[in-house]
PDBML (XML) file of the C-alpha atoms, coordinates in Angstrom:
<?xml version="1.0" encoding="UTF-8" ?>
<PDBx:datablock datablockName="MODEL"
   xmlns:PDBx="http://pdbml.pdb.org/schema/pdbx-v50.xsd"
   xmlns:xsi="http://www.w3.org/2001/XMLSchema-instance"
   xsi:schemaLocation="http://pdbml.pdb.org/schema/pdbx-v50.xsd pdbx-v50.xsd">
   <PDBx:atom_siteCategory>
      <PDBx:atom_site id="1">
         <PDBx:B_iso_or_equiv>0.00</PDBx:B_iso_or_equiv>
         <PDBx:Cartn_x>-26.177</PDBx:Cartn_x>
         <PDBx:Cartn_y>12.585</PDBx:Cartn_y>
         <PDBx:Cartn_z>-17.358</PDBx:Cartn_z>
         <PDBx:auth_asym_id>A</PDBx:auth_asym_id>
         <PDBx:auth_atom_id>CA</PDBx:auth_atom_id>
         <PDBx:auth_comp_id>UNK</PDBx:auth_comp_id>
         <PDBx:auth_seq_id>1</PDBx:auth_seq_id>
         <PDBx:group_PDB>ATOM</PDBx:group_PDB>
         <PDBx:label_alt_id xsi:nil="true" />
         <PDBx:label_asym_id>A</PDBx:label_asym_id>
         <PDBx:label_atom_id>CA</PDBx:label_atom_id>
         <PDBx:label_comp_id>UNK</PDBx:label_comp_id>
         <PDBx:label_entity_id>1</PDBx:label_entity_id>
         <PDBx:label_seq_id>1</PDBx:label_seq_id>
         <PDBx:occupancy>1.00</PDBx:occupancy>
         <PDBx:pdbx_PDB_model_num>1</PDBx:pdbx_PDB_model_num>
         <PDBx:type_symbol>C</PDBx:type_symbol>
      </PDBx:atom_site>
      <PDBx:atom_site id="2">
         <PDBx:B_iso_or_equiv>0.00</PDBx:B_iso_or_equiv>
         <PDBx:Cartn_x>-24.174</PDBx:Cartn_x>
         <PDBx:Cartn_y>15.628</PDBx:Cartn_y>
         <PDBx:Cartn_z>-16.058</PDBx:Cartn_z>
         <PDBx:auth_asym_id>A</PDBx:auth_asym_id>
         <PDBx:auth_atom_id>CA</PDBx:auth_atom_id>
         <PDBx:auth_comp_id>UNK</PDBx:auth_comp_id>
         <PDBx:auth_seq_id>2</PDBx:auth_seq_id>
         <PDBx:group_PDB>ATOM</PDBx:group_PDB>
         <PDBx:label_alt_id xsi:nil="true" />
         <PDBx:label_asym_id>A</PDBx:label_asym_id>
         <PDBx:label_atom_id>CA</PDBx:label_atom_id>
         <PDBx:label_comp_id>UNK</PDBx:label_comp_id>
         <PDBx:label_entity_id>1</PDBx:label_entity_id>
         <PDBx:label_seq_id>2</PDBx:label_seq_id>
         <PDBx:occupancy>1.00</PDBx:occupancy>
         <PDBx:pdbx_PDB_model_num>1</PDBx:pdbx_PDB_model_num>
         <PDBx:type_symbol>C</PDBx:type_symbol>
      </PDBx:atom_site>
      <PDBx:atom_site id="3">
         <PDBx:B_iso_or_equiv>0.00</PDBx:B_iso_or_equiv>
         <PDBx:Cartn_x>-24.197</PDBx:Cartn_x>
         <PDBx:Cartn_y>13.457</PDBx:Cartn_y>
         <PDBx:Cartn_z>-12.094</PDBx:Cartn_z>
         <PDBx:auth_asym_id>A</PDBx:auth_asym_id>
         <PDBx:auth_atom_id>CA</PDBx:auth_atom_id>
         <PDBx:auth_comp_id>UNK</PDBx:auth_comp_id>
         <PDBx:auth_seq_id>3</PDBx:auth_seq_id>
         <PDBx:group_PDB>ATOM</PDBx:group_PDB>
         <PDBx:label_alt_id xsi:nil="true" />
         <PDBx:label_asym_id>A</PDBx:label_asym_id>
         <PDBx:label_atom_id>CA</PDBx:label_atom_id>
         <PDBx:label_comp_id>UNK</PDBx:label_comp_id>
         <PDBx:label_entity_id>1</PDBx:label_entity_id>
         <PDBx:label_seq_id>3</PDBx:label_seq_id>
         <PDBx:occupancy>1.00</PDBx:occupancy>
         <PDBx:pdbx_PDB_model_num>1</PDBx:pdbx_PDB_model_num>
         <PDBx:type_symbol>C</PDBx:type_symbol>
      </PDBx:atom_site>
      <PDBx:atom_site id="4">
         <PDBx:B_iso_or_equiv>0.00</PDBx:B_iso_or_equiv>
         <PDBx:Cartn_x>-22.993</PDBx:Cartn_x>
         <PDBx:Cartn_y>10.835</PDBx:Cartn_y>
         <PDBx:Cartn_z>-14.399</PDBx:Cartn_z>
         <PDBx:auth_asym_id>A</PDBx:auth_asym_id>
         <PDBx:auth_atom_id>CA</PDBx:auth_atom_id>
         <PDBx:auth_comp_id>UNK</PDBx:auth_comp_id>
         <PDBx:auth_seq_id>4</PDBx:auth_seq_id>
         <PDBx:group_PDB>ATOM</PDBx:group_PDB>
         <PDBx:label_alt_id xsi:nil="true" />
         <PDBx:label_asym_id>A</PDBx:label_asym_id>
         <PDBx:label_atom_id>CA</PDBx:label_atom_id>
         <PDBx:label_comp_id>UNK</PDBx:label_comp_id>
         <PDBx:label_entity_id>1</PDBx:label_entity_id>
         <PDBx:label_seq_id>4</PDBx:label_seq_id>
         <PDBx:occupancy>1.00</PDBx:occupancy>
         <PDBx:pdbx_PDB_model_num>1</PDBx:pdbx_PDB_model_num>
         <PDBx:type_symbol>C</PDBx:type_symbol>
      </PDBx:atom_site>
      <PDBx:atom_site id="5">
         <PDBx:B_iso_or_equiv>0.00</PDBx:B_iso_or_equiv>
         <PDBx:Cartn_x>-20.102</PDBx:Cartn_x>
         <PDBx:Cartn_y>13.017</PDBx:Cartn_y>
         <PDBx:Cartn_z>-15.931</PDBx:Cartn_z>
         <PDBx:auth_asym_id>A</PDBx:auth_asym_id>
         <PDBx:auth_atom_id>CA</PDBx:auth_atom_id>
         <PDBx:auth_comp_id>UNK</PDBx:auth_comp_id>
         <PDBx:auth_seq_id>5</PDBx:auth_seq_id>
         <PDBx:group_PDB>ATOM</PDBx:group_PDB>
         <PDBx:label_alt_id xsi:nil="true" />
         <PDBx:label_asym_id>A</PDBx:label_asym_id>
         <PDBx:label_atom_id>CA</PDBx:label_atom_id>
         <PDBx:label_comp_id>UNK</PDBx:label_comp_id>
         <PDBx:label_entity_id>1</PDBx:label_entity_id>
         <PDBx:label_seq_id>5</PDBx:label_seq_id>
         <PDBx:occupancy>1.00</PDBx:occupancy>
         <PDBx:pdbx_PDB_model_num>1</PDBx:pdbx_PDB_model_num>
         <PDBx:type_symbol>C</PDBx:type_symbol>
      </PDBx:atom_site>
      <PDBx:atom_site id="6">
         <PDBx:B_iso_or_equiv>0.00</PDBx:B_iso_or_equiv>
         <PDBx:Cartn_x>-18.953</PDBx:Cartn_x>
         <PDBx:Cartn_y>14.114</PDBx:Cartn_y>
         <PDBx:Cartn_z>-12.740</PDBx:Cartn_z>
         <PDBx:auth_asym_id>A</PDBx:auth_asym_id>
         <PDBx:auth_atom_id>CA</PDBx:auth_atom_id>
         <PDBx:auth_comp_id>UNK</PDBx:auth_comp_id>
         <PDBx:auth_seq_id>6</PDBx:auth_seq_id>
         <PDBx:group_PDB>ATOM</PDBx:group_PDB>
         <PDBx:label_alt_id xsi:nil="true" />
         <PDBx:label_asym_id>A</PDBx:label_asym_id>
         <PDBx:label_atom_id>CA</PDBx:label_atom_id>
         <PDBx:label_comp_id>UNK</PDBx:label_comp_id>
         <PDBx:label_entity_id>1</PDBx:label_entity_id>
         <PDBx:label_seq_id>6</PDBx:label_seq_id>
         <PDBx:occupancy>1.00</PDBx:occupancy>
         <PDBx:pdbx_PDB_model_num>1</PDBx:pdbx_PDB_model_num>
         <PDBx:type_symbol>C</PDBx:type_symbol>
      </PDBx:atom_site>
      <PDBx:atom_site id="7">
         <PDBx:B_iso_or_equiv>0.00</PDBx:B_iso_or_equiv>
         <PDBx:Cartn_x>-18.558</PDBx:Cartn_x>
         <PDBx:Cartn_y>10.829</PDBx:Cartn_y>
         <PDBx:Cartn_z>-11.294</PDBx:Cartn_z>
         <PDBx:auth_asym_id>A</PDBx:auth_asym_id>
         <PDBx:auth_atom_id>CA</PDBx:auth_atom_id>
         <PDBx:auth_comp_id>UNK</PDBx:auth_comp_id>
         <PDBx:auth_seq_id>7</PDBx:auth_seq_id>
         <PDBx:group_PDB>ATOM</PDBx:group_PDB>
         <PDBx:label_alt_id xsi:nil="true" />
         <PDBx:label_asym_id>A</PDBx:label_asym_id>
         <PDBx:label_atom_id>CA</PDBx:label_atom_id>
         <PDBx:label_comp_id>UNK</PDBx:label_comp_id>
         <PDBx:label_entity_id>1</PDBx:label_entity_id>
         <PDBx:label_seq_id>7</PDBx:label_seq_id>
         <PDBx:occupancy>1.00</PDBx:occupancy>
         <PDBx:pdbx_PDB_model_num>1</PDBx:pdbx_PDB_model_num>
         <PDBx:type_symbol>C</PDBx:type_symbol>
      </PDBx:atom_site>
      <PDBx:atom_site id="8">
         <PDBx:B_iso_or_equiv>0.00</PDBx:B_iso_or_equiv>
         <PDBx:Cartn_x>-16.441</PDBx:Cartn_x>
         <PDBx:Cartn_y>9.542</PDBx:Cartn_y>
         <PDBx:Cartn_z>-14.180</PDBx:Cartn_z>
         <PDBx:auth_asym_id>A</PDBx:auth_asym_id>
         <PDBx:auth_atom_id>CA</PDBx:auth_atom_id>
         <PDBx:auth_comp_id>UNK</PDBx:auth_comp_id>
         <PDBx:auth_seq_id>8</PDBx:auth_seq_id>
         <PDBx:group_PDB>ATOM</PDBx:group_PDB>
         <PDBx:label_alt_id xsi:nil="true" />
         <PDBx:label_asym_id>A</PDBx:label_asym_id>
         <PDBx:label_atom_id>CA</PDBx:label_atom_id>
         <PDBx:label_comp_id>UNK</PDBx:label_comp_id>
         <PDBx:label_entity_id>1</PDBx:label_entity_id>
         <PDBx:label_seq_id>8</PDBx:label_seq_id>
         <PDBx:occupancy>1.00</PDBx:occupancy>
         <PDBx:pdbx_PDB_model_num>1</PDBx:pdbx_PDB_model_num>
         <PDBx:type_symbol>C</PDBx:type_symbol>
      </PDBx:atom_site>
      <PDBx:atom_site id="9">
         <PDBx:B_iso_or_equiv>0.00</PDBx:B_iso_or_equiv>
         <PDBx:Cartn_x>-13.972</PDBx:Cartn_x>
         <PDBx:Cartn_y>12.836</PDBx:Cartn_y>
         <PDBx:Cartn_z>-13.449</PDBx:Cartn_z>
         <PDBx:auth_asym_id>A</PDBx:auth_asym_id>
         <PDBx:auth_atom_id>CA</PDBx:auth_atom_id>
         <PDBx:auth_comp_id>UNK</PDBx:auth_comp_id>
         <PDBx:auth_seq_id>9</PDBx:auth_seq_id>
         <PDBx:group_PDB>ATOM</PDBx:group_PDB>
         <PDBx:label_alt_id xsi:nil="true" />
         <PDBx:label_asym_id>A</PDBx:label_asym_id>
         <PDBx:label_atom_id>CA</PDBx:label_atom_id>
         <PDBx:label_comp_id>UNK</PDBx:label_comp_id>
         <PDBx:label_entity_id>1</PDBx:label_entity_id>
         <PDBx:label_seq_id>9</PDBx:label_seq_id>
         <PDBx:occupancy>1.00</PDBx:occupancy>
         <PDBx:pdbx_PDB_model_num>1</PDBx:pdbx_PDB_model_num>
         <PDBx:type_symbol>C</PDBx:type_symbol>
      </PDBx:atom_site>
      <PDBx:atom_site id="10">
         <PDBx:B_iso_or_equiv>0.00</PDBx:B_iso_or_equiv>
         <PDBx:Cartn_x>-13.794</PDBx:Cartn_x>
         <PDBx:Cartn_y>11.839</PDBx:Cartn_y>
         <PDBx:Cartn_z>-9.892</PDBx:Cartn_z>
         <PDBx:auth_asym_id>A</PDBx:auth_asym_id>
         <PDBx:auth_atom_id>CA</PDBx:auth_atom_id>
         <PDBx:auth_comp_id>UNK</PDBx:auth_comp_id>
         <PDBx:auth_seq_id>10</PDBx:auth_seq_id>
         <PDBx:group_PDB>ATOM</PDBx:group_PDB>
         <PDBx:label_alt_id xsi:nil="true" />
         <PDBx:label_asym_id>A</PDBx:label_asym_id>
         <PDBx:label_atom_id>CA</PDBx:label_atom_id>
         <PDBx:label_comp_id>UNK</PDBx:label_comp_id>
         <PDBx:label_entity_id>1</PDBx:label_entity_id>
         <PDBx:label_seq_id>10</PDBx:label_seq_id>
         <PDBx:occupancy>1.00</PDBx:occupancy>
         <PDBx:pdbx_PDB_model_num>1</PDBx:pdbx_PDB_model_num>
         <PDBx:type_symbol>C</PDBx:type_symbol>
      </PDBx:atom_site>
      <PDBx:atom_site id="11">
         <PDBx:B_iso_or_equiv>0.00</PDBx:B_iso_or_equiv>
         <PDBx:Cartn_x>-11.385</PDBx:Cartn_x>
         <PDBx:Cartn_y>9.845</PDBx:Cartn_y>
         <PDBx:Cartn_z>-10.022</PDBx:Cartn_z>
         <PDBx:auth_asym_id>A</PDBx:auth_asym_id>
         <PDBx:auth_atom_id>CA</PDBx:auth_atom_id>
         <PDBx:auth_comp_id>UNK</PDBx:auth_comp_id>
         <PDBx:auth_seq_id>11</PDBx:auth_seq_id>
         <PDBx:group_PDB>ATOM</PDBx:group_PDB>
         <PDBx:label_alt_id xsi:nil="true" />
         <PDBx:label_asym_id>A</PDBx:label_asym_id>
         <PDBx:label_atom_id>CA</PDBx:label_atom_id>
         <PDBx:label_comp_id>UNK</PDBx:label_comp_id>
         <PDBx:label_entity_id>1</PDBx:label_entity_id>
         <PDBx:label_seq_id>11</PDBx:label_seq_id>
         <PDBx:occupancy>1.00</PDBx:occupancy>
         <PDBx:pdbx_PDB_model_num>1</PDBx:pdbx_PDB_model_num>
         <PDBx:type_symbol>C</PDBx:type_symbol>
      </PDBx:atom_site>
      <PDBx:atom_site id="12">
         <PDBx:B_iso_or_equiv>0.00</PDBx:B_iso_or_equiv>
         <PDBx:Cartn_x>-8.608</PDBx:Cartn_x>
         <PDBx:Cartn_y>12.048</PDBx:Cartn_y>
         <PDBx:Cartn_z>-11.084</PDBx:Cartn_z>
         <PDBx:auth_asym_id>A</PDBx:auth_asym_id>
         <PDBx:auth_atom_id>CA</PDBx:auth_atom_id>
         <PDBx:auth_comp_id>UNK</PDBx:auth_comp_id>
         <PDBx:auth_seq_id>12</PDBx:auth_seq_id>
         <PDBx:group_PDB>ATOM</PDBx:group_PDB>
         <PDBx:label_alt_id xsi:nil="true" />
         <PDBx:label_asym_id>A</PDBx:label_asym_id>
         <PDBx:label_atom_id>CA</PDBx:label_atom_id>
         <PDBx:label_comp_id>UNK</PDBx:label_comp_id>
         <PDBx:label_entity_id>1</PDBx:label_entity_id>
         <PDBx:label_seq_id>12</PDBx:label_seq_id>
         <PDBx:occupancy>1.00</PDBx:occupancy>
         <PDBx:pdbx_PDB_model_num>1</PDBx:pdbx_PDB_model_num>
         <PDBx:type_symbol>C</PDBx:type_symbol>
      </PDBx:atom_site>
      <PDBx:atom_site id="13">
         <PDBx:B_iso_or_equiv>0.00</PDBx:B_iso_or_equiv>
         <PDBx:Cartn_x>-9.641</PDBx:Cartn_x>
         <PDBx:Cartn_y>13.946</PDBx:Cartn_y>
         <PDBx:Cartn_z>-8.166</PDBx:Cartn_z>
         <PDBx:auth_asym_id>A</PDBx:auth_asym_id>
         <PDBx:auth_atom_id>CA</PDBx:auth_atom_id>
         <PDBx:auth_comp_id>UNK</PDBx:auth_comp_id>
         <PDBx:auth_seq_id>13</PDBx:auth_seq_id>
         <PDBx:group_PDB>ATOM</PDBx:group_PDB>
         <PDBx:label_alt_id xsi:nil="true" />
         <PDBx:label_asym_id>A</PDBx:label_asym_id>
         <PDBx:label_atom_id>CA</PDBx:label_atom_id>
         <PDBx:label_comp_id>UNK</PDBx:label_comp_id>
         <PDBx:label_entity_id>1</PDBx:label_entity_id>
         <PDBx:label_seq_id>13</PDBx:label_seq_id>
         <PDBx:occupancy>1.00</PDBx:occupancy>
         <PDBx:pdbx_PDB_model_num>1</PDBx:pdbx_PDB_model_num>
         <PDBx:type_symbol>C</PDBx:type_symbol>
      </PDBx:atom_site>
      <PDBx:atom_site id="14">
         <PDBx:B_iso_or_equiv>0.00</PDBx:B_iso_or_equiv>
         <PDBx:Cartn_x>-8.764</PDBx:Cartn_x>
         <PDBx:Cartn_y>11.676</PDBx:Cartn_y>
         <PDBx:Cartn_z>-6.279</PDBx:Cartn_z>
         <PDBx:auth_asym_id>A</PDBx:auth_asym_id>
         <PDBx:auth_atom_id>CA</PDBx:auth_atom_id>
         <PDBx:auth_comp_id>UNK</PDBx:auth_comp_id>
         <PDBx:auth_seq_id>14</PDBx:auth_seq_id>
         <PDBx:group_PDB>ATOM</PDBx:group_PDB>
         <PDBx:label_alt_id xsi:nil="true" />
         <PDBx:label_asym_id>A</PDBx:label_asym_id>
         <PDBx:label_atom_id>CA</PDBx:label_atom_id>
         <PDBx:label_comp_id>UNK</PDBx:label_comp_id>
         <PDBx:label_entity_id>1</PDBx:label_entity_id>
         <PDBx:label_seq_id>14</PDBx:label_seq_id>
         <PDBx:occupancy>1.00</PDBx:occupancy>
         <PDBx:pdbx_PDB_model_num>1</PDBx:pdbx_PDB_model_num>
         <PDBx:type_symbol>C</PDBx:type_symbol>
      </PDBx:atom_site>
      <PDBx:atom_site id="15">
         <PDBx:B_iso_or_equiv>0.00</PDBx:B_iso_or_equiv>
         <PDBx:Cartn_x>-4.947</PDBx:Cartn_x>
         <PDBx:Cartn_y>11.658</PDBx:Cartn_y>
         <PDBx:Cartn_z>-6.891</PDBx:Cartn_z>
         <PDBx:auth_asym_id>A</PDBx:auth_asym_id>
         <PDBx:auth_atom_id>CA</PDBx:auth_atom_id>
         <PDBx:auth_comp_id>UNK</PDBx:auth_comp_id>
         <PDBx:auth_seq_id>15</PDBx:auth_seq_id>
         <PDBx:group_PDB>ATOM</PDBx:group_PDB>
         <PDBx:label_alt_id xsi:nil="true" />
         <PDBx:label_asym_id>A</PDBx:label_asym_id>
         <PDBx:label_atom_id>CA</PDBx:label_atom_id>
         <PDBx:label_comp_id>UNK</PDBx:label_comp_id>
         <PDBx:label_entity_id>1</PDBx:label_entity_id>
         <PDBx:label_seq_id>15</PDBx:label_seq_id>
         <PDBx:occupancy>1.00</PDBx:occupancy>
         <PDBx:pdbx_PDB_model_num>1</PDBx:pdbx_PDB_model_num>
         <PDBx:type_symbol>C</PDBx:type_symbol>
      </PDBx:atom_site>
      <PDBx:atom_site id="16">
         <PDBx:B_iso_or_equiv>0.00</PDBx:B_iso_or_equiv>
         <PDBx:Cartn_x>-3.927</PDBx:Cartn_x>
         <PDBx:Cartn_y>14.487</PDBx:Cartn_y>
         <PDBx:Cartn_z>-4.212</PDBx:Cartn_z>
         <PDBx:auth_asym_id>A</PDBx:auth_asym_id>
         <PDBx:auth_atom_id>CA</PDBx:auth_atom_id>
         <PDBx:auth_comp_id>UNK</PDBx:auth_comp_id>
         <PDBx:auth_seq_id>16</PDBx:auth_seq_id>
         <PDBx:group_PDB>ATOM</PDBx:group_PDB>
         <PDBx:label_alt_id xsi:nil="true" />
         <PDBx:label_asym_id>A</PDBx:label_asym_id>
         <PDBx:label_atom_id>CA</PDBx:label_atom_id>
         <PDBx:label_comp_id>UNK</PDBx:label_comp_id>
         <PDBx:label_entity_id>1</PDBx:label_entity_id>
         <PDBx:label_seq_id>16</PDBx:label_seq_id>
         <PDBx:occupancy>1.00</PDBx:occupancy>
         <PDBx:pdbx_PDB_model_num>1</PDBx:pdbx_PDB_model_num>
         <PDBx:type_symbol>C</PDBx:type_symbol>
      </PDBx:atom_site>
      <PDBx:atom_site id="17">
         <PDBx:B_iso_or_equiv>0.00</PDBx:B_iso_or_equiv>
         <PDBx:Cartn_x>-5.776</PDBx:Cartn_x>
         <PDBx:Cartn_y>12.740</PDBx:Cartn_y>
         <PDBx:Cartn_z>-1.339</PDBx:Cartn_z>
         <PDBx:auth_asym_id>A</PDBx:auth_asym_id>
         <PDBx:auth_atom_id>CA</PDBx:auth_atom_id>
         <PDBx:auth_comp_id>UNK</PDBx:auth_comp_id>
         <PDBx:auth_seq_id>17</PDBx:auth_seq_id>
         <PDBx:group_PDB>ATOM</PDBx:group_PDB>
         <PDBx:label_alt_id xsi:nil="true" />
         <PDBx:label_asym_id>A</PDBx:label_asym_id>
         <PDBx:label_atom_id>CA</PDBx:label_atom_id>
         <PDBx:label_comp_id>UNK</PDBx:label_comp_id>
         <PDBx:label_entity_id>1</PDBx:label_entity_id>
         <PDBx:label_seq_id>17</PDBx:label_seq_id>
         <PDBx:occupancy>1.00</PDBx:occupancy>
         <PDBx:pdbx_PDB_model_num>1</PDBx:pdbx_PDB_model_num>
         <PDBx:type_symbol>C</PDBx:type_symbol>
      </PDBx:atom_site>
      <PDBx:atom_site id="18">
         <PDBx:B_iso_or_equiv>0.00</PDBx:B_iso_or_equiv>
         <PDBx:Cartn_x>-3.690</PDBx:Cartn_x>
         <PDBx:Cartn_y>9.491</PDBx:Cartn_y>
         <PDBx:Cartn_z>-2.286</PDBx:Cartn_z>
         <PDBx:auth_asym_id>A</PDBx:auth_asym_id>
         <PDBx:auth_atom_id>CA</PDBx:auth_atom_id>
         <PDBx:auth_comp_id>UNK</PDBx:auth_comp_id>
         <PDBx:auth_seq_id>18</PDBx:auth_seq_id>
         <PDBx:group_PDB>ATOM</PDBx:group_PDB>
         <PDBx:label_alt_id xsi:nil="true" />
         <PDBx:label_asym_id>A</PDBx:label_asym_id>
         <PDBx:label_atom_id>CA</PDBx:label_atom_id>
         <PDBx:label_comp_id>UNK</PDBx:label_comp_id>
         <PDBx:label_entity_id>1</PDBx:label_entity_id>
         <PDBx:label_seq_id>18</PDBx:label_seq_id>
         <PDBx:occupancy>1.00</PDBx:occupancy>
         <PDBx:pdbx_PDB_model_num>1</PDBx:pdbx_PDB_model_num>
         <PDBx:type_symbol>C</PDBx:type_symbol>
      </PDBx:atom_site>
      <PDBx:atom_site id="19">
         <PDBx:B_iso_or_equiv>0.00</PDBx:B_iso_or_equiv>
         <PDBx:Cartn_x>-0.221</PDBx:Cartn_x>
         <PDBx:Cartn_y>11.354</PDBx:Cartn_y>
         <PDBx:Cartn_z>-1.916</PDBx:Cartn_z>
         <PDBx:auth_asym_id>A</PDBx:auth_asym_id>
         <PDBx:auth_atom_id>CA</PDBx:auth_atom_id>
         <PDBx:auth_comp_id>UNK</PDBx:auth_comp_id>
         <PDBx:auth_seq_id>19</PDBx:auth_seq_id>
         <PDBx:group_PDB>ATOM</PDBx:group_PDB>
         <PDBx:label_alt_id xsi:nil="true" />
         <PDBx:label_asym_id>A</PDBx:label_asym_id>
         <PDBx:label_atom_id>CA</PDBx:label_atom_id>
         <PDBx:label_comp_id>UNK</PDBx:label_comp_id>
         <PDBx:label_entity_id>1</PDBx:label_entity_id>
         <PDBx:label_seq_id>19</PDBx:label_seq_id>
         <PDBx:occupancy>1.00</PDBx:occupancy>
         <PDBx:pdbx_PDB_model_num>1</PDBx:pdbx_PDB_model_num>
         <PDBx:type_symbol>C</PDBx:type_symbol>
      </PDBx:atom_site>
      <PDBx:atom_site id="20">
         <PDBx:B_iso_or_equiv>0.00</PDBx:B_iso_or_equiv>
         <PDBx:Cartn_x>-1.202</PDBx:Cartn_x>
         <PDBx:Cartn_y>13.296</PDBx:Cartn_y>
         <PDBx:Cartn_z>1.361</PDBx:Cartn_z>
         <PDBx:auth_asym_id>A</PDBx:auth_asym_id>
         <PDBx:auth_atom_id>CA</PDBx:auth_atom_id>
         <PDBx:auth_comp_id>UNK</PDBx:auth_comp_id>
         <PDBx:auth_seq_id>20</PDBx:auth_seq_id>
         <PDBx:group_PDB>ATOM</PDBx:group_PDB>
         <PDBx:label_alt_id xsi:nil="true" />
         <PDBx:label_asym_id>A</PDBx:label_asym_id>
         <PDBx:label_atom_id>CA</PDBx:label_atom_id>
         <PDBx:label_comp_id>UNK</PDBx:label_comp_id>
         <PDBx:label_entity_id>1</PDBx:label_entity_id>
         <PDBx:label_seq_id>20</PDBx:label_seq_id>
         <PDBx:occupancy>1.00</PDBx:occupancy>
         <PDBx:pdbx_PDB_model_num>1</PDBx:pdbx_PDB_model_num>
         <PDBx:type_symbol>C</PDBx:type_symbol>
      </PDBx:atom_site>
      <PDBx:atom_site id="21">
         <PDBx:B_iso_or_equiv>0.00</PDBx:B_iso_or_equiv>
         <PDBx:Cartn_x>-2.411</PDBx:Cartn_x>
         <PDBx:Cartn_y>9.825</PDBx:Cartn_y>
         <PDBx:Cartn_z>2.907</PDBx:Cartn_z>
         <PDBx:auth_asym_id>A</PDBx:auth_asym_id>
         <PDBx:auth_atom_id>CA</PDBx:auth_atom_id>
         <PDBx:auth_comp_id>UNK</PDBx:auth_comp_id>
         <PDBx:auth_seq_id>21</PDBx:auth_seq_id>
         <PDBx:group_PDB>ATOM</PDBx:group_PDB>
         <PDBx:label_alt_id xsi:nil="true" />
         <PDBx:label_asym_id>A</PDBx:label_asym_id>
         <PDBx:label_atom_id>CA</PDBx:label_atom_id>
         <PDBx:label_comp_id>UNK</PDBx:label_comp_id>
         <PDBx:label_entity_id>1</PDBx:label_entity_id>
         <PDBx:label_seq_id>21</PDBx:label_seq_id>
         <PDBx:occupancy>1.00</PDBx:occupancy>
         <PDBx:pdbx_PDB_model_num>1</PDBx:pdbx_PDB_model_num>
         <PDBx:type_symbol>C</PDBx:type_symbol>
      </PDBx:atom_site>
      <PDBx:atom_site id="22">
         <PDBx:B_iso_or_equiv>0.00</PDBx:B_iso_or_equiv>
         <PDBx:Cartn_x>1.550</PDBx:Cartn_x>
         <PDBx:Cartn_y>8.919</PDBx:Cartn_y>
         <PDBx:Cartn_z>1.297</PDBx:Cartn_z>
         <PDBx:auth_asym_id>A</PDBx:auth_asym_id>
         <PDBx:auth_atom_id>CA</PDBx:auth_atom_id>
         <PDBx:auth_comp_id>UNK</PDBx:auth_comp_id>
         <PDBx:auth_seq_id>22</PDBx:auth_seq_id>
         <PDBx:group_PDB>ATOM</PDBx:group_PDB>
         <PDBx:label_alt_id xsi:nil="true" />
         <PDBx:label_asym_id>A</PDBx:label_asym_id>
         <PDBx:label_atom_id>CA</PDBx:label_atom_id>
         <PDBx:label_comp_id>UNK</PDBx:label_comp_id>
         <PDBx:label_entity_id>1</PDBx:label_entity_id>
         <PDBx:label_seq_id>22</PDBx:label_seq_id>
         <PDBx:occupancy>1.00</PDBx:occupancy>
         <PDBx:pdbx_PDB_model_num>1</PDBx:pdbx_PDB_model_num>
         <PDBx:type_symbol>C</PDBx:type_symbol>
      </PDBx:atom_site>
      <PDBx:atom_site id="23">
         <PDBx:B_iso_or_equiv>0.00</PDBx:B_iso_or_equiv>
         <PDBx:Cartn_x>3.017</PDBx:Cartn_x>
         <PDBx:Cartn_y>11.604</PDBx:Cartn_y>
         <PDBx:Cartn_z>2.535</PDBx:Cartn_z>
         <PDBx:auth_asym_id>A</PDBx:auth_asym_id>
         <PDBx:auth_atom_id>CA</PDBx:auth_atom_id>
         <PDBx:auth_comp_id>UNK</PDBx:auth_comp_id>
         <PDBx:auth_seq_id>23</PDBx:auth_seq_id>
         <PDBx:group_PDB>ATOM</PDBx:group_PDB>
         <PDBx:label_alt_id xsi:nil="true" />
         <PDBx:label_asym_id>A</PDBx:label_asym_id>
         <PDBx:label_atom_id>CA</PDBx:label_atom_id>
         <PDBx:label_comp_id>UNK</PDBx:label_comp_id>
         <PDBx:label_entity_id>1</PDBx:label_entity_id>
         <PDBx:label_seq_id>23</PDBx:label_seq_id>
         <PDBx:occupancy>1.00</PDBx:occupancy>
         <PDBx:pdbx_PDB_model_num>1</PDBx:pdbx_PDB_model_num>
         <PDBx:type_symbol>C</PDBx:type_symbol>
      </PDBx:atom_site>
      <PDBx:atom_site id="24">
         <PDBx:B_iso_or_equiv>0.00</PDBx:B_iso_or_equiv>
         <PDBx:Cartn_x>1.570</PDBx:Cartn_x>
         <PDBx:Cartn_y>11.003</PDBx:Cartn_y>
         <PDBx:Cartn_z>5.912</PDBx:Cartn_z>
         <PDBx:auth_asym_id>A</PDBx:auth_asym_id>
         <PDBx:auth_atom_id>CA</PDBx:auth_atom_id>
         <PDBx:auth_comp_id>UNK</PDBx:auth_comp_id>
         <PDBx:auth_seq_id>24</PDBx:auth_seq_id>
         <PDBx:group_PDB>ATOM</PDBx:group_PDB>
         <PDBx:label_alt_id xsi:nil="true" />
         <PDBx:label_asym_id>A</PDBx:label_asym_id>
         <PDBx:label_atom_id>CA</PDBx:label_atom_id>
         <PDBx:label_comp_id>UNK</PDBx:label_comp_id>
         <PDBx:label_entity_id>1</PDBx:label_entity_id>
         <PDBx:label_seq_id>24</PDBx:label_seq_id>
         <PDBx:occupancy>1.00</PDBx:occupancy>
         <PDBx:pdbx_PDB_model_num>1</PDBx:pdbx_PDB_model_num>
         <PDBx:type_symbol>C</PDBx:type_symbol>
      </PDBx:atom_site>
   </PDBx:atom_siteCategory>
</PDBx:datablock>
């Protein structure tokens, strides 16, 4: 349950690799 937590959070986590791969 707490694997299946962290996998629904990892999407907002995802938001500063998106901008450095706009950035770049």
């Amino acid at each position: 349950v707490v694997e299946n937590s962290a996998r629904r959070k990892m999407n907002a986590a995802k938001i500063p690799e998106v901008l450095k791969e706009i950035k770049e």
